[in-house]
Protein backbone atom coordinates (compact mmCIF):
# COMPACT_ATOMS: atom_id res chain seq x y z
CA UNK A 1 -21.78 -58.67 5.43
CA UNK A 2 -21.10 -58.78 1.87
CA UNK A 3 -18.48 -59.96 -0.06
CA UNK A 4 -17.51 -59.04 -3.19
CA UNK A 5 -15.48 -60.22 -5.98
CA UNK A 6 -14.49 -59.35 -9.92
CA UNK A 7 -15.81 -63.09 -10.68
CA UNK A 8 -18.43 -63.75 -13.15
CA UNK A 9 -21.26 -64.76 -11.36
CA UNK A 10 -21.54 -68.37 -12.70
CA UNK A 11 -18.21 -68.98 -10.92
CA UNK A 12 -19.00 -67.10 -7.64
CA UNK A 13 -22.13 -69.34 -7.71
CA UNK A 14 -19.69 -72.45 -8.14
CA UNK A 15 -17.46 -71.96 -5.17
CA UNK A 16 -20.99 -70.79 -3.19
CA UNK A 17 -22.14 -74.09 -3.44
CA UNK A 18 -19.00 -75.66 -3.68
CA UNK A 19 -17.75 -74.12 -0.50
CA UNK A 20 -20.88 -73.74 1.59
CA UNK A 21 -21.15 -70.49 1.85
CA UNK A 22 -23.82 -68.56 3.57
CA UNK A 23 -23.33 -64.82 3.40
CA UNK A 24 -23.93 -62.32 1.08
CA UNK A 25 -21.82 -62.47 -2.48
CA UNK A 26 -21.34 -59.91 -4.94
CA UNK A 27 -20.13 -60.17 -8.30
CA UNK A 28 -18.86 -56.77 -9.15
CA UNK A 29 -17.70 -57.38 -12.34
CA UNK A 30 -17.11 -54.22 -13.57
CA UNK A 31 -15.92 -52.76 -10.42
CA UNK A 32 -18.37 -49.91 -9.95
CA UNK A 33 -19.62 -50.86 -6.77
CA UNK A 34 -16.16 -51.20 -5.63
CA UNK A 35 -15.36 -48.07 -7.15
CA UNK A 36 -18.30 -46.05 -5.40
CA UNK A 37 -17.33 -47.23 -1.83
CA UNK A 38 -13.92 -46.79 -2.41
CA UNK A 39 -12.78 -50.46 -2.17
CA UNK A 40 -9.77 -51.46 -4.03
CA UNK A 41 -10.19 -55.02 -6.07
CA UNK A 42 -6.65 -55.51 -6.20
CA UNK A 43 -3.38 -55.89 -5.09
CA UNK A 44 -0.36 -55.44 -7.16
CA UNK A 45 -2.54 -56.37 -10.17
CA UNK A 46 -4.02 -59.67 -8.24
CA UNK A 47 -7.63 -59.77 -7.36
CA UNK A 48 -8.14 -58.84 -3.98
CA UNK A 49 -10.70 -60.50 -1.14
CA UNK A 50 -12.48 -58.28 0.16
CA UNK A 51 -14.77 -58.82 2.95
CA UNK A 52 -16.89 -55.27 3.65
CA UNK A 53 -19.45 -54.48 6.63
CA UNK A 54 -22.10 -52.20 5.30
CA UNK A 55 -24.20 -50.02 8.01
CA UNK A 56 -27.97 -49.88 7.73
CA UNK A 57 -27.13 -46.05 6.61
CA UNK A 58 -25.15 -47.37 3.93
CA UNK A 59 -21.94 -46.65 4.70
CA UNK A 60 -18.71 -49.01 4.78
CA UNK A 61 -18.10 -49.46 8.33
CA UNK A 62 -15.56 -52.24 8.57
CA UNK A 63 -13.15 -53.63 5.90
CA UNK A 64 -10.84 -56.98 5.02
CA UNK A 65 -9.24 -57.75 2.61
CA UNK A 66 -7.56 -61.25 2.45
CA UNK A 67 -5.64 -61.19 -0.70
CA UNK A 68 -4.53 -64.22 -2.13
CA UNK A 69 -5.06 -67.64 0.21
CA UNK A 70 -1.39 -68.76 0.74
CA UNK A 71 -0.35 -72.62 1.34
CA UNK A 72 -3.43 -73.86 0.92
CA UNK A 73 -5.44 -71.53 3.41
CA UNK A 74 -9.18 -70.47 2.56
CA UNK A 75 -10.55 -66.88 2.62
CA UNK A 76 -12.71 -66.02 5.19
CA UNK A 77 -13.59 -64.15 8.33
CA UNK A 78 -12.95 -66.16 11.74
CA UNK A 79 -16.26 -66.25 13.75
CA UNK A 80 -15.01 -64.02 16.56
CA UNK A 81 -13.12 -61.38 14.29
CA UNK A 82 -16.87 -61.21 12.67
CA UNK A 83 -18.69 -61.01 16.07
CA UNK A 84 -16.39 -58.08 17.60
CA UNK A 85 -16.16 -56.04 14.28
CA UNK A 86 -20.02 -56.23 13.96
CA UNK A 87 -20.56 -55.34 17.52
CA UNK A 88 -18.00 -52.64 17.41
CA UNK A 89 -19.13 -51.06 14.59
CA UNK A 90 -22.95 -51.69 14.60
């Protein structure tokens, strides 16, 4: 699982320790990774979340994209979304 953002990497690093967070981040900040897999960054001119399953072949198997956290909700994928994606798709 890797996540990916447009954020510089100092401030991907602050919410990663800020927020706990254990999986993979990427700071994309030019957008060419995005770009390559076909992953949009945004949404009506907004950063996106996105939250993309990558195969051991390499290809994009399973993506989310979160958008904006609304009334105070985080971004991130609920254990047992996580679990049946992965086993569905790996």
């Amino acid at each position: 699982m890797v996540s990916i953002a447009l954020d510089p990497l100092s401030d991907l690093a602050h919410d990663v320790a800020d927020f706990g967070i254990l999986s993979t981040y990427l700071s994309d900040r030019g957008g060419e990774v995005s770009e390559k897999y076909g992953i949009p960054l945004t949404h009506g001119g907004e950063p996106g979340h996105i939250f993309v399953l990558v195969g051991q072949d390499g290809l994009v198997k399973w993506v989310k994209d979160y958008g904006a956290p609304e009334n105070g909700s985080l971004m991130y994928v609920e254990t047992d979304e996580l679990y049946g994606e992965v086993s569905q798709r790996l």
